[in-house]
Protein backbone atom coordinates (compact mmCIF):
# COMPACT_ATOMS: atom_id res chain seq x y z
CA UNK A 1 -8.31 -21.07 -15.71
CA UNK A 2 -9.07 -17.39 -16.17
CA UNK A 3 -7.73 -14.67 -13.28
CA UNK A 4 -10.86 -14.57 -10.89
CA UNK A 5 -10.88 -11.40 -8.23
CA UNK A 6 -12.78 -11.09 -5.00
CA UNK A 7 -14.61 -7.92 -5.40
CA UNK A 8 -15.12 -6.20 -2.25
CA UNK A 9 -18.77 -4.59 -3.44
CA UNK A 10 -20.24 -7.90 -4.68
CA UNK A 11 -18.27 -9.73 -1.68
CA UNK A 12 -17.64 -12.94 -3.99
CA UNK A 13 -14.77 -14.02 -6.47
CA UNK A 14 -15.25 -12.96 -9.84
CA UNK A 15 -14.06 -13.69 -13.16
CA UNK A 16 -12.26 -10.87 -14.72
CA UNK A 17 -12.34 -9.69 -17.65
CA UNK A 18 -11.95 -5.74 -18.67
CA UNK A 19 -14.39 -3.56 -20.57
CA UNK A 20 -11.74 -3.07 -23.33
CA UNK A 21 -10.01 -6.79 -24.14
CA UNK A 22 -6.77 -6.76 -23.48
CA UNK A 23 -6.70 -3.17 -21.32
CA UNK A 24 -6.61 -2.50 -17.53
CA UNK A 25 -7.79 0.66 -15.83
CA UNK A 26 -6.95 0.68 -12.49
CA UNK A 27 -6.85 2.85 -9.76
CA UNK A 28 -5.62 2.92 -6.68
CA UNK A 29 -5.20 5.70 -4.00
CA UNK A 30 -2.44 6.66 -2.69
CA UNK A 31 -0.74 8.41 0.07
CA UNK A 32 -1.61 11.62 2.18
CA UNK A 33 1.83 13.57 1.88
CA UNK A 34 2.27 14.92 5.29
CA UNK A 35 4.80 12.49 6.49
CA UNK A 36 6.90 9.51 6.14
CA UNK A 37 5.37 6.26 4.58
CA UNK A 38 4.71 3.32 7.68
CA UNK A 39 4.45 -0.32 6.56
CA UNK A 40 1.07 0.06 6.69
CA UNK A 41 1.61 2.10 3.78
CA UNK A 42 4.35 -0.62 2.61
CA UNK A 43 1.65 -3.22 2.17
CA UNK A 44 -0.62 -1.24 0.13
CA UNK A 45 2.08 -0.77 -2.46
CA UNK A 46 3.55 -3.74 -2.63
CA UNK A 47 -0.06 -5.33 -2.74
CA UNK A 48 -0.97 -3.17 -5.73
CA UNK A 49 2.58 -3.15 -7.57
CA UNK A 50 1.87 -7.48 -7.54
CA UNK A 51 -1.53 -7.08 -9.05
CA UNK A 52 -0.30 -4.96 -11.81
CA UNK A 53 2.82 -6.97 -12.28
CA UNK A 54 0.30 -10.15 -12.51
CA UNK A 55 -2.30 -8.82 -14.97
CA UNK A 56 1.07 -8.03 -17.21
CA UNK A 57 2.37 -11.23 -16.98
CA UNK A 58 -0.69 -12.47 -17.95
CA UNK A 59 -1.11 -10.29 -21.02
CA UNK A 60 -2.73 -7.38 -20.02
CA UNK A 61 -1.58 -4.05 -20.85
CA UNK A 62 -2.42 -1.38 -17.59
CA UNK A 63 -3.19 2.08 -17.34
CA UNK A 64 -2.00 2.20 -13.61
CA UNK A 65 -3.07 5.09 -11.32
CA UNK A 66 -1.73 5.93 -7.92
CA UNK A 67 -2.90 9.15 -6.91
CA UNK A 68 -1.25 11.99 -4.45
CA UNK A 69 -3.16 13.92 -1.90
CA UNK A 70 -1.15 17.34 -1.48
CA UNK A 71 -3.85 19.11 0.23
CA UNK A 72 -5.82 18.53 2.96
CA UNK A 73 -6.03 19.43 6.70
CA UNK A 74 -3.52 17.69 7.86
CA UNK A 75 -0.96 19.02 5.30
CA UNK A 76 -2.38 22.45 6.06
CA UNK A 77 -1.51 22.10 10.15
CA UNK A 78 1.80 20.30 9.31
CA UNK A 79 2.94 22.94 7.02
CA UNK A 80 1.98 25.56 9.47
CA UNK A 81 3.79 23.68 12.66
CA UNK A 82 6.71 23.78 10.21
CA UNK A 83 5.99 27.38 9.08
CA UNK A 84 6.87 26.15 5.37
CA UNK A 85 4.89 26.32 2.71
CA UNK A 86 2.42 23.72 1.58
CA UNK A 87 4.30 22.71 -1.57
CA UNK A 88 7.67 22.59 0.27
CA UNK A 89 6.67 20.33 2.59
CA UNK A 90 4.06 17.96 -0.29
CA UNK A 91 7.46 18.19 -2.71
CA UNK A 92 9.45 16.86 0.29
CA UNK A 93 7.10 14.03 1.58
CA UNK A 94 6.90 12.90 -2.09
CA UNK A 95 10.86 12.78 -2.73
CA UNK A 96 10.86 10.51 0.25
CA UNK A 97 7.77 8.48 -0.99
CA UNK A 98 9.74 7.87 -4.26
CA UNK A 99 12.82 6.57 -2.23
CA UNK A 100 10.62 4.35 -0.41
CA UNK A 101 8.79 2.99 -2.75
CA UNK A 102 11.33 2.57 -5.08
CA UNK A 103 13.93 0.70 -2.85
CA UNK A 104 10.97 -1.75 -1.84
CA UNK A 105 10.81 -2.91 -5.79
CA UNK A 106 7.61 -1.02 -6.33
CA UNK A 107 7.34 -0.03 -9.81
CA UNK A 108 5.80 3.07 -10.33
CA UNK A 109 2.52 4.04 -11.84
CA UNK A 110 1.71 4.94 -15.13
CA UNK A 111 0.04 8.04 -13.76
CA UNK A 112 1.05 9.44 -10.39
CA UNK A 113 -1.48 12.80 -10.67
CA UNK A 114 -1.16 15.36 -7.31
CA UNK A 115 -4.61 16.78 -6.47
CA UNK A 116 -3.55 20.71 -6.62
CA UNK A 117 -3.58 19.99 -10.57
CA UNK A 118 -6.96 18.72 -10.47
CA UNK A 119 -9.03 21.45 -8.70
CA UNK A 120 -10.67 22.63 -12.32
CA UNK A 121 -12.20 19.00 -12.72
CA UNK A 122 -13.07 19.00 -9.27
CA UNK A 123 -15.37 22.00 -9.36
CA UNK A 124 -16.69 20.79 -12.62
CA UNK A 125 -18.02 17.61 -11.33
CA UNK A 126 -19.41 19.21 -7.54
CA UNK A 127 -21.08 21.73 -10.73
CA UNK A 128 -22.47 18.75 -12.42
CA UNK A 129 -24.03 17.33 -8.76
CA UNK A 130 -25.29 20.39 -7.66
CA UNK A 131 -27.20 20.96 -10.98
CA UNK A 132 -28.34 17.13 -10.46
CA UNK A 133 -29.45 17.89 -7.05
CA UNK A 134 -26.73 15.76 -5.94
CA UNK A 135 -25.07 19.05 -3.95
CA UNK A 136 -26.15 21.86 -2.01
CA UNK A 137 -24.37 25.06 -0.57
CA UNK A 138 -24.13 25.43 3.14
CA UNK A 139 -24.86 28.18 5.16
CA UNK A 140 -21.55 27.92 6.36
CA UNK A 141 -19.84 28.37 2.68
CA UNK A 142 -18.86 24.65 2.29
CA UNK A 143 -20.40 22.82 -1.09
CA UNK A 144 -22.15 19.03 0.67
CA UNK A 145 -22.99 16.05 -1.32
CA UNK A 146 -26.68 15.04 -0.09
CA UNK A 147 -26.45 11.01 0.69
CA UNK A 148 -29.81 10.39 0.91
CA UNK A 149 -30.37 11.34 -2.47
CA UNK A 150 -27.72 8.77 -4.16
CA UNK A 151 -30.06 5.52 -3.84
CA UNK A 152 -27.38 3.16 -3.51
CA UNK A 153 -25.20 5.05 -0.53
CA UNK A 154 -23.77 1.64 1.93
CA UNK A 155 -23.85 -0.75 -0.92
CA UNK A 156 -19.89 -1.03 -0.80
CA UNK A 157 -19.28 -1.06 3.10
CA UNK A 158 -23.26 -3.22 3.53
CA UNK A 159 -24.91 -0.93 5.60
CA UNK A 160 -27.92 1.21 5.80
CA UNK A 161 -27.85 4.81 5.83
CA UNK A 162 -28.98 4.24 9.80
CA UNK A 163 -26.48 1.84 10.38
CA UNK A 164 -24.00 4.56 8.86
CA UNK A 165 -25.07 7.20 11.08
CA UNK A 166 -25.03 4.64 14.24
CA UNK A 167 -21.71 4.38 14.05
CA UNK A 168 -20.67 8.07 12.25
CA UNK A 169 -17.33 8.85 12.45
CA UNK A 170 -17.65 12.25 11.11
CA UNK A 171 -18.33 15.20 13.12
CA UNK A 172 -22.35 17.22 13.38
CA UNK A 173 -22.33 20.17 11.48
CA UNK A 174 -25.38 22.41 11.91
CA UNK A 175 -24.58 23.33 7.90
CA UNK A 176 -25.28 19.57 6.54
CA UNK A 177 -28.70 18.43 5.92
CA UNK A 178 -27.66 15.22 7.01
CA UNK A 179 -24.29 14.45 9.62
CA UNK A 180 -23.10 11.91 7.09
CA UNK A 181 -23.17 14.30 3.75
CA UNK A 182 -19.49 14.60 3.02
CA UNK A 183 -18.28 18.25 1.66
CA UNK A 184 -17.45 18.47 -1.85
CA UNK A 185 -15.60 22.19 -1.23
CA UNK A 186 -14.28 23.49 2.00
CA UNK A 187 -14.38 27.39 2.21
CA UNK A 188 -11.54 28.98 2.89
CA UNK A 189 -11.15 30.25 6.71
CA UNK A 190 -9.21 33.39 7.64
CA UNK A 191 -6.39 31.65 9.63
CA UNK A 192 -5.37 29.25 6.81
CA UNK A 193 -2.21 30.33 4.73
CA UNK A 194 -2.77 31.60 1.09
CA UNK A 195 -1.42 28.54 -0.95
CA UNK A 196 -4.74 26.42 0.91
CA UNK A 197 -7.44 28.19 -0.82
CA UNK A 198 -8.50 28.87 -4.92
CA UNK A 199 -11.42 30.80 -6.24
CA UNK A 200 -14.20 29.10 -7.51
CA UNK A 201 -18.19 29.56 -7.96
CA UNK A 202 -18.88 28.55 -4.55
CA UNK A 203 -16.14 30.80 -3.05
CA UNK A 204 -12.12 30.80 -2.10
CA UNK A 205 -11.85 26.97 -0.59
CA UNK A 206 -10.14 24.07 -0.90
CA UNK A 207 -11.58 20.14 -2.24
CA UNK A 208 -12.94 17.60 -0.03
CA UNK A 209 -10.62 14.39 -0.27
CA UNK A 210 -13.47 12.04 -1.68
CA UNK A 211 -13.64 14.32 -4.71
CA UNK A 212 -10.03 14.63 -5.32
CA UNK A 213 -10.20 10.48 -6.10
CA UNK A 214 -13.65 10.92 -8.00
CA UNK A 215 -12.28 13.13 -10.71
CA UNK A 216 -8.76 12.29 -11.16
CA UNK A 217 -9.74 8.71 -11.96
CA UNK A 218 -12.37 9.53 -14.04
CA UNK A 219 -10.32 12.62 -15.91
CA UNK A 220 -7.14 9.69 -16.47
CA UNK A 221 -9.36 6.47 -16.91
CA UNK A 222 -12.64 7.75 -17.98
CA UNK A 223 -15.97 7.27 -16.47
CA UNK A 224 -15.84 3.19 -15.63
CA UNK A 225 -12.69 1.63 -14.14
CA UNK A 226 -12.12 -1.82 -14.29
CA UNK A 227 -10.54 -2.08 -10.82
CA UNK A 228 -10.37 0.33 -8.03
CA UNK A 229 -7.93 -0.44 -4.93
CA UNK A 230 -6.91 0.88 -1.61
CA UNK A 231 -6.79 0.22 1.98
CA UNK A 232 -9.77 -1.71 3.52
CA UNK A 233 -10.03 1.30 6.07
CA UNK A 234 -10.90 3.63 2.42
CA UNK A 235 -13.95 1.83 2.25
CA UNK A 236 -16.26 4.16 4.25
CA UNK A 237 -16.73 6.62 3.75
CA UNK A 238 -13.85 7.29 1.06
CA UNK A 239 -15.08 4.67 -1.15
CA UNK A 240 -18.13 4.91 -0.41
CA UNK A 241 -18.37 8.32 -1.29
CA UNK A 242 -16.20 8.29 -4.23
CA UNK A 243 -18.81 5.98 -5.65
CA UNK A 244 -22.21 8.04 -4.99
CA UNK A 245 -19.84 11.29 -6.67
CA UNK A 246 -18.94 9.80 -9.57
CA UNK A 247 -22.01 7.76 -10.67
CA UNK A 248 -24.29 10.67 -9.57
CA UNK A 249 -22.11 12.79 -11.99
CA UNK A 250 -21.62 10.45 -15.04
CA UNK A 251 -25.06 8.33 -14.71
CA UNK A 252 -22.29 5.17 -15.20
CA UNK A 253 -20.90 2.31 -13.08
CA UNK A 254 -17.63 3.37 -11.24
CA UNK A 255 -16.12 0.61 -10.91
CA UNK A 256 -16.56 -3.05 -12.47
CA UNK A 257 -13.85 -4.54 -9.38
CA UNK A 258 -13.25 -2.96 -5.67
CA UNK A 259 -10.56 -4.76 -4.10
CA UNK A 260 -9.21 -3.86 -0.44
CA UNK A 261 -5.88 -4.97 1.19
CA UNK A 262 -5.50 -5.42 5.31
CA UNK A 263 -4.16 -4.11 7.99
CA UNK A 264 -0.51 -4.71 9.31
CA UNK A 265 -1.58 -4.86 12.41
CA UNK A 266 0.71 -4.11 15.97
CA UNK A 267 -0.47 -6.14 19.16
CA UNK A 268 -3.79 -6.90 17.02
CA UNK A 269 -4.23 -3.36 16.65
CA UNK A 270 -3.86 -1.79 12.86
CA UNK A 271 -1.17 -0.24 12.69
CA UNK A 272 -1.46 3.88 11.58
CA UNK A 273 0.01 7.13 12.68
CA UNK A 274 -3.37 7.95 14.50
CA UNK A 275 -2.95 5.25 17.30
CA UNK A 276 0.83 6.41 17.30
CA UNK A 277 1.96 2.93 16.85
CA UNK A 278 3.11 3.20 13.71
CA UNK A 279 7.29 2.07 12.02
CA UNK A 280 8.71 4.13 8.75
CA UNK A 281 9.71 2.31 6.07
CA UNK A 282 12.99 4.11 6.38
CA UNK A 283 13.36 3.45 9.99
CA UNK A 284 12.97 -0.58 9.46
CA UNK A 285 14.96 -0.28 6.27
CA UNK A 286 17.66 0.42 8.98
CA UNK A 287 17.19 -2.96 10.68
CA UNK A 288 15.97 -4.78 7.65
CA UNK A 289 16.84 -4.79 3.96
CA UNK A 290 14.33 -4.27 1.19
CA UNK A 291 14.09 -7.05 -0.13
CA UNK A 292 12.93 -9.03 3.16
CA UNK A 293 10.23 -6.10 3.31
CA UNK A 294 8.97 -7.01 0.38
CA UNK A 295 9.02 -10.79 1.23
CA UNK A 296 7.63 -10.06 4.44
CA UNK A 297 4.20 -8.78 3.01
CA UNK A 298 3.95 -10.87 -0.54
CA UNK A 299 4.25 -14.07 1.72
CA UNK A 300 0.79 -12.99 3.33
CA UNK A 301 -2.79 -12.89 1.22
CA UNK A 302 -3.24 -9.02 0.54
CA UNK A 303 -6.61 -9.46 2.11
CA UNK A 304 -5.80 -10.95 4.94
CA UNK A 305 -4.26 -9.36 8.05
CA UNK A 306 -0.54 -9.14 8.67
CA UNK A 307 0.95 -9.08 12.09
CA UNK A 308 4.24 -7.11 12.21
CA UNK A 309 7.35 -7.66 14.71
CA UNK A 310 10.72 -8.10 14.62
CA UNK A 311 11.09 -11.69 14.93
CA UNK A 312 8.39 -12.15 11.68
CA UNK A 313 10.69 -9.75 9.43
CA UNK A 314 13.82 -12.09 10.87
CA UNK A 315 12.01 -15.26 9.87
CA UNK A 316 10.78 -13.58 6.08
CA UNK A 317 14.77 -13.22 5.35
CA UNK A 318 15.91 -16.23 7.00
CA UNK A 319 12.98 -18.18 4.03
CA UNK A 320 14.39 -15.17 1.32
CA UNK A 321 18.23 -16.52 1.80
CA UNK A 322 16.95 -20.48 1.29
CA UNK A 323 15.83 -19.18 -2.17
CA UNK A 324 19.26 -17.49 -2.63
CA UNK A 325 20.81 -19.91 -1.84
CA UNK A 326 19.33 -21.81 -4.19
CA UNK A 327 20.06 -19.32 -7.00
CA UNK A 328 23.86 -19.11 -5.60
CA UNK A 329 24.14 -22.42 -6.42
CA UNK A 330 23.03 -22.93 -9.78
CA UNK A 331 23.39 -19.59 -11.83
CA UNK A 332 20.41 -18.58 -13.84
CA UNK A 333 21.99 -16.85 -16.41
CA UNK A 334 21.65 -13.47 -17.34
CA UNK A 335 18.55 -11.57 -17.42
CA UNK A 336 15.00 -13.30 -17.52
CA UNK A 337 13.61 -16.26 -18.83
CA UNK A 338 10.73 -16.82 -21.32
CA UNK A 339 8.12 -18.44 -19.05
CA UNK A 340 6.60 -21.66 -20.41
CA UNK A 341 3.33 -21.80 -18.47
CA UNK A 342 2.93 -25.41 -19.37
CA UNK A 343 5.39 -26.72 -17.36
CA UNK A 344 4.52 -28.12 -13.78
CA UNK A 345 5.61 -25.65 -11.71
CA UNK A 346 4.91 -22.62 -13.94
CA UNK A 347 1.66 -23.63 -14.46
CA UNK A 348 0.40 -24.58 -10.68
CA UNK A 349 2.01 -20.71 -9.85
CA UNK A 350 -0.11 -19.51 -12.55
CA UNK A 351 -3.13 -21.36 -11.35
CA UNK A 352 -3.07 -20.31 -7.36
CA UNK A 353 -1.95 -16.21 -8.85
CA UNK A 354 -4.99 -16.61 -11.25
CA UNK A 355 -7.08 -17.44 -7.27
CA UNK A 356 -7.31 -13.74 -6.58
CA UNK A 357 -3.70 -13.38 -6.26
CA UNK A 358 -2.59 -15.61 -4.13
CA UNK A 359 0.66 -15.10 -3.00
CA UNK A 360 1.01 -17.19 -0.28
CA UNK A 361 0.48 -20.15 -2.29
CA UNK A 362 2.83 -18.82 -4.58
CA UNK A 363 6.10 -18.40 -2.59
CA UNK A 364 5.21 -22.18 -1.73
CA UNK A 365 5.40 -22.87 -5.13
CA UNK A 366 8.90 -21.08 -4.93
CA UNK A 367 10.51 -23.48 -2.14
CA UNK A 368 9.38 -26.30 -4.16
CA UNK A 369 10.89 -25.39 -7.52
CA UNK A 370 14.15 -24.30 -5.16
CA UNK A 371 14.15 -27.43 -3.62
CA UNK A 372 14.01 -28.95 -7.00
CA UNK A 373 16.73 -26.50 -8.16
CA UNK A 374 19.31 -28.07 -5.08
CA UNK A 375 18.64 -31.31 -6.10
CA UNK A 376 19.04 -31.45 -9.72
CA UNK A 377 21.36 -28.29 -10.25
CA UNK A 378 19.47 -27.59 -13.37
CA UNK A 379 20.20 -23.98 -14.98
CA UNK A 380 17.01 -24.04 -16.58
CA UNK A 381 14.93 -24.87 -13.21
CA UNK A 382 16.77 -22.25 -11.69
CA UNK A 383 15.92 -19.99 -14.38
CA UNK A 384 12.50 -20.60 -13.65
CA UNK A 385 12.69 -19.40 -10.15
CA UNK A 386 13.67 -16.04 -10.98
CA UNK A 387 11.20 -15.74 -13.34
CA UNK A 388 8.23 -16.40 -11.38
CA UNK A 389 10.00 -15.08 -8.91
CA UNK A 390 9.64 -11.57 -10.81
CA UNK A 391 5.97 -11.93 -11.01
CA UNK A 392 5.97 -10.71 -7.79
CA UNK A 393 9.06 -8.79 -7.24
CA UNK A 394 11.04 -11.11 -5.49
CA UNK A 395 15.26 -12.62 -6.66
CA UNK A 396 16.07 -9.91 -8.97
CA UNK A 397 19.11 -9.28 -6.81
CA UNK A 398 22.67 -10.88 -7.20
CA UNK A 399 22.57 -14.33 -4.80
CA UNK A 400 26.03 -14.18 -3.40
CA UNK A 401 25.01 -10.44 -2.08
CA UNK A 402 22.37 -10.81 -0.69
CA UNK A 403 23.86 -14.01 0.88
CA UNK A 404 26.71 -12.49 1.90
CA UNK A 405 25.32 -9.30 3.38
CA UNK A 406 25.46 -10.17 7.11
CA UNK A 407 27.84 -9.58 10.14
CA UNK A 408 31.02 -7.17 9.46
CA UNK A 409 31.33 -7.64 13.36
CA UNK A 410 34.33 -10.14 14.73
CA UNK A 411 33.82 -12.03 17.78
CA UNK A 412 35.21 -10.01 19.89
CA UNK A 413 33.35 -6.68 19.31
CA UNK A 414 29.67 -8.56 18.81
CA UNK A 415 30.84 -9.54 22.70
CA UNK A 416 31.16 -5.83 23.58
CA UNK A 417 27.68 -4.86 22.35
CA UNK A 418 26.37 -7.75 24.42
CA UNK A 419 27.97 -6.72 27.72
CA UNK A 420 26.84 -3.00 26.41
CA UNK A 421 23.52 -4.19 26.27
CA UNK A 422 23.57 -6.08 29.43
CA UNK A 423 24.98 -3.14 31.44
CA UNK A 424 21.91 -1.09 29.64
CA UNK A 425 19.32 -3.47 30.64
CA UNK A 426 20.99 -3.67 34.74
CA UNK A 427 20.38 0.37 34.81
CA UNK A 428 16.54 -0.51 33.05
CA UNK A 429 17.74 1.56 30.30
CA UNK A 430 15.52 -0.88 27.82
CA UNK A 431 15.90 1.80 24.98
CA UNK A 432 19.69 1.58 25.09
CA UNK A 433 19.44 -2.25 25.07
CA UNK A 434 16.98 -2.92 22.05
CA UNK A 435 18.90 -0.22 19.96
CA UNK A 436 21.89 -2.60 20.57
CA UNK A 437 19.98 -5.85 19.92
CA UNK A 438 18.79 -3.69 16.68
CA UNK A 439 21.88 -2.51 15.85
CA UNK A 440 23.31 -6.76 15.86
CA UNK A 441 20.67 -7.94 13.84
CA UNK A 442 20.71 -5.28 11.26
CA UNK A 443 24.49 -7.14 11.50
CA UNK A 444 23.21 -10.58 11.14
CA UNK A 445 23.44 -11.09 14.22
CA UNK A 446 20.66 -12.81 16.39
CA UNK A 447 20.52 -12.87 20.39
CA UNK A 448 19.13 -15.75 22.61
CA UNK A 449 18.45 -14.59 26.00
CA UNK A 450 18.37 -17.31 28.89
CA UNK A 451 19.17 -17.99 32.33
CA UNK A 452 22.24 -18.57 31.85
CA UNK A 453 23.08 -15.45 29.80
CA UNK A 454 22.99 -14.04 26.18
CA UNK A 455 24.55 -16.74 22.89
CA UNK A 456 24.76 -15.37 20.04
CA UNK A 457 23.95 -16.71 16.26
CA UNK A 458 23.96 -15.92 12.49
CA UNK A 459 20.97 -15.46 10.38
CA UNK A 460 20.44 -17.93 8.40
């Protein structure tokens, strides 16, 4: 069975197969360096980092992008609030990006290209649309892309043009022919600091953020991708709009496959700094180890939506330490394992990955070859489960640490922090008690509250 992909613009599973045999081109965006990465951000990594890590393991070579977006508004007000410069604080929120990413198991791109080094093929390609027709100059200074003129403008996100401006999300500007053309350059205005603004034809200004995506993928990939990924929030208008730029500029297809991940969602409600109900990776890194991150969101379908809370992450390393344990008790051996696709297990993961990546299916497949693994103490079994296991970033780690990373705490001080936290909740000090109940389970510790008081257990 060849890998089939559910391709967001088509909305139907298709099978894959890239314009050059044997090559990937993939895109994906990245991250808005203003701030810390949230799990929301989390999932989109991991999500890609499996797809890549699949389409290797099944022979592909990939031409990975993951771009950086080290100017826009947001930047520009953050950097001001800080009264830094822009690049001090972009340089910064990368560095941590990096640490994130990196301690979650994502590998990282082949190509990781900041926008600031792309503003030369940015104006060329808003040159190319304007000379199409494609742009025109406001009278305000900004450079618009003209939507109505791009015939195919709502084919990715399946609306009309009306439907689109039913439901705009962007603000009316007097200087747009239409409330839904995006801008392609943003002039400079007096109040913004120096490092925001470069010359160009159409004046000192800045990039929109659609075109920042449009022309580093096509400068690093060429003119057709074979996959582009992202957020399913991206799809309008970034997507959307990334689309109607670069096909109105090249005359080619864009992209063969869109794919989208969801949400991670808090009380039903996606999770993003925006609503304010967002968690760092760092911060739950304090709670949680990486690994059980990682678990958390591979054990889900990257299309589907992901519910986060404390007592899912708990659950995600309690299933991570059965496959541990599993390891622990038959060692592997050194290094990885050749994988033989014919055999039973190898080839059912293979089949249910080749599904539009379907992970959830796959860390089934995982507990079954364990379970296998505890019954027959085979090496070479047990071999096999960190193999596959690697396909999507998962038992790389030594068993008996993992395993054995849990409670430092004797009985006698874990009964402190509970009459602590008790004391905390009597005053309704509710902070003071769930940093406590944090502070025990980041031990391996987990409370039961009932009636008849707190018990304590150990994760399993």
């Amino acid at each position: 069975m060849s890998l089939r992909i559910y391709n967001t613009l088509t909305r139907d599973l298709q099978a894959f197969s890239p314009l050059e045999p044997g090559h990937v081109r993939m895109y994906v965006c990245g991250m808005t360096v203003y701030d810390l990465c949230h799990l929301g951000h989390a999932r989109s990594m991991v999500a890609f980092d499996v797809v890549q890590r699949w389409l290797r393991a099944s022979g592909f070579s990939v031409t990975y992008v993951r771009n950086i977006t080290d100017i826009d508004d947001k930047i520009i007000r953050r950097a001001v609030e800080n009264g830094e410069s822009i690049r001090s604080l972009t340089d910064r929120m990368v560095d941590a990006l990096h640490q994130d990413a990196d301690a979650l198991g994502v590998q990282r791109p082949t190509h990781e290209p900041r926008a600031t080094d792309y503003v030369p093929q940015m104006l060329s390609m808003i040159s190319t649309l304007e000379q199409k027709g494609l742009a025109y100059r406001a009278a305000s200074g900004d450079v618009n892309y003209a939507v109505r003129k791009f015939p195919h403008y709502g084919r990715l996100s399946g609306k009309s043009l009306d439907e689109l401006r039913s439901g705009e999300r962007v603000a009316v500007n007097d200087g747009k022919d239409d409330p839904l053309d995006p801008v392609l350059w943003k002039s400079a205005k007096p109040t913004e600091p120096a490092d925001a603004k470069w010359d160009s034809e159409f004046g000192p200004g800045r990039p929109g953020w659609h075109i920042e995506c449009s022309a580093m993928a096509c400068s690093l990939l060429g003119e057709t991708l074979d996959i582009h990924g992202g957020g399913a929030d991206l799809q309008f208008p970034h997507h959307e709009t990334e689309i109607a730029q670069s096909e109105g500029a090249t005359g080619q297809t864009f992209a063969r496959t869109w794919m989208h991940n969801g949400f991670i969602n808090v009380d039903n409600e996606k999770m993003s700094k925006s609503l304010g109900n967002f968690f760092t990776i760092r911060d739950v890194l304090k709670v949680f180890d990486a690994e059980t991150i990682r678990f958390f969101v591979v054990r889900a379908h990257y299309r589907s939506p992901l519910n986060y809370s404390d007592a899912h992450l708990q659950d995600a390393r309690n299933a991570l330490r059965r496959l541990y344990t599993a390891l622990d008790a038959v060692a592997p051996g050194e290094g990885l394992a050749d994988i033989d696709w014919s055999t039973p297990h190898a080839a059912r993961f293979k089949a249910v990955m080749d599904e539009d990546f379907g992970t959830p299916e796959a860390v089934a497949l995982l507990f079954d070859l364990a379970t296998e693994v505890n019954k027959t103490r085979s090496p070479e079994l047990a071999a096999q489960l960190k193999a596959l296991g690697a396909c999507l970033g998962l038992l790389q780690g030594d068993p008996k640490a993992f395993l054995q990373a849990g409670s430092s705490l004797d009985e006698a001080a874990i009964q402190v922090l509970i009459a602590q936290r008790a004391e905390a909740k009597k005053a309704k000090n509710f902070a003071e008690a769930d940093r406590i109940r944090q502070e025990l389970l980041a031990q391996g510790i987990v409370l039961k509250d009932s009636a008849a008081g707190t018990t304590w257990e150990a994760a399993q």
